[in-house]
Protein backbone atom coordinates (compact mmCIF):
# COMPACT_ATOMS: atom_id res chain seq x y z
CA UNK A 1 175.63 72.20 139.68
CA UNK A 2 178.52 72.37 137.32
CA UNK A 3 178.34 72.17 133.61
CA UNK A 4 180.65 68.61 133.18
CA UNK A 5 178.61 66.98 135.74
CA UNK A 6 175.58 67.86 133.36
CA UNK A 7 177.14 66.46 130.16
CA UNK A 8 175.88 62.50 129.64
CA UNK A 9 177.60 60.25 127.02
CA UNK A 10 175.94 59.24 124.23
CA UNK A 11 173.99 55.94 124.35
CA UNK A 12 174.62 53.39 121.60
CA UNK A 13 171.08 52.08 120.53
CA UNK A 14 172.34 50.74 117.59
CA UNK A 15 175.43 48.55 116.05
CA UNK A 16 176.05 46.46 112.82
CA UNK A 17 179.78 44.44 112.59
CA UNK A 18 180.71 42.39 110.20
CA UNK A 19 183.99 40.65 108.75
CA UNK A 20 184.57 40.78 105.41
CA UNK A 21 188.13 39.05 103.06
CA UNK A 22 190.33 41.59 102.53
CA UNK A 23 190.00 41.03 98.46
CA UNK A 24 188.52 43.91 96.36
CA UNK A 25 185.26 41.91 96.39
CA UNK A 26 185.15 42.41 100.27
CA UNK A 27 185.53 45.90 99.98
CA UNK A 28 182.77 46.19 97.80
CA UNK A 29 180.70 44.30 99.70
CA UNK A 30 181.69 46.23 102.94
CA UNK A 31 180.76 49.42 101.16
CA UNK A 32 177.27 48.02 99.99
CA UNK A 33 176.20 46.60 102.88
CA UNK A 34 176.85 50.00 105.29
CA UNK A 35 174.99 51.74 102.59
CA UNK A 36 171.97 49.49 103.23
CA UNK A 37 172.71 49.62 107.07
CA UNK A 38 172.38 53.34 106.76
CA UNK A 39 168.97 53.17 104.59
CA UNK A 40 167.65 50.83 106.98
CA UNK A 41 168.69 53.66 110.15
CA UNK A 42 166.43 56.21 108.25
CA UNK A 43 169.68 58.00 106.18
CA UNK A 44 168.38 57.00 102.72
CA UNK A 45 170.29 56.18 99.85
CA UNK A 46 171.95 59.35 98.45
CA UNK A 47 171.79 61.57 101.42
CA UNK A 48 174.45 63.49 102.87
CA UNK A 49 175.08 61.74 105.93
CA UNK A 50 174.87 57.80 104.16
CA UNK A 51 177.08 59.35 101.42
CA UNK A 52 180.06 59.96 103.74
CA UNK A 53 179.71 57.13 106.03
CA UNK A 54 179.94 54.58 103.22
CA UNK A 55 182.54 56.99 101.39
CA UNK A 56 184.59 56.55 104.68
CA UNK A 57 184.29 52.66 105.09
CA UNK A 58 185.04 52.43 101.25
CA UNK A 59 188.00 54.40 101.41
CA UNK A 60 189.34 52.63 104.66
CA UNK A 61 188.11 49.28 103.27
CA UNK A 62 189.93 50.05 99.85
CA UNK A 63 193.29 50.54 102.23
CA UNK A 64 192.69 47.53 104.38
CA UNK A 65 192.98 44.96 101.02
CA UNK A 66 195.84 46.85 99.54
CA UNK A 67 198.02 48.10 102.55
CA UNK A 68 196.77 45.58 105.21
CA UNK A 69 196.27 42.33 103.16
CA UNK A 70 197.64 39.16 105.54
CA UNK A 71 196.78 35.99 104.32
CA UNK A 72 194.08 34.34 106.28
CA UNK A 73 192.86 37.26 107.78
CA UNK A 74 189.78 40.24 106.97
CA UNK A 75 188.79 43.24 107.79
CA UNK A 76 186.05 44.46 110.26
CA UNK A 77 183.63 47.29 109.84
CA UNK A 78 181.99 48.31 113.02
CA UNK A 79 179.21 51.04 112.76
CA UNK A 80 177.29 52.30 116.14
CA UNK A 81 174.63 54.44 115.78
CA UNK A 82 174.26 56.55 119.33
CA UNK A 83 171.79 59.09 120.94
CA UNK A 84 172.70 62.21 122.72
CA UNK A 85 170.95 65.55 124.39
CA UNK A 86 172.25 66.65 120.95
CA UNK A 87 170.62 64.16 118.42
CA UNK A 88 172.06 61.35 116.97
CA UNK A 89 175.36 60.74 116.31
C-alpha cells in the first residue's frame, strides 16, 4: 500500500461560531468567549495552546472593527476542534 493512501483527514468533533458587531466591544467579547470555548475543550485558561488561539482571534478581531467595519454588518469567529492519527488539532 502506498503512504498517501494511508494518510486520513482529520475529523472535526468539535465547532463553536458565533457573530459578533464589529465595535471594540465585539472584539472583546469575541476574544472572551474563545477563551472560555478553549477552557471548556480541556486547554485551560493560561496555557500555551488557549493563549495563542485567543491571541489570534483578538488580533484578527481587533482588524475586523478597524479595517473591515461596514455598517450593518459583524464579524464571525469560527473555531473547529479536529482529531487526527496525530492528536488533536
Amino acid at each position: 500500500m502506498h503512504a498517501e493512501t494511508d494518510l486520513q483527514p482529520p475529523v472535526v468533533v468539535s465547532t463553536f461560531t458565533q457573530l459578533f458587531a464589529c465595535t471594540p466591544p465585539g472584539a472583546r467579547r469575541a476574544r472572551r468567549l474563545v477563551a472560555n470555548r478553549m477552557d471548556v475543550w480541556g486547554y485551560a485558561h493560561g496555557s500555551e495552546p488557549n493563549e495563542d488561539v485567543t491571541l489570534v482571534v483578538a488580533e484578527l478581531a481587533a482588524n475586523a472593527v478597524r479595517h473591515g467595519r461596514v455598517s450593518g454588518r459583524g464579524f464571525r469567529v469560527r473555531l473547529l476542534r479536529a482529531r487526527s492519527r496525530c492528536g488533536w488539532r
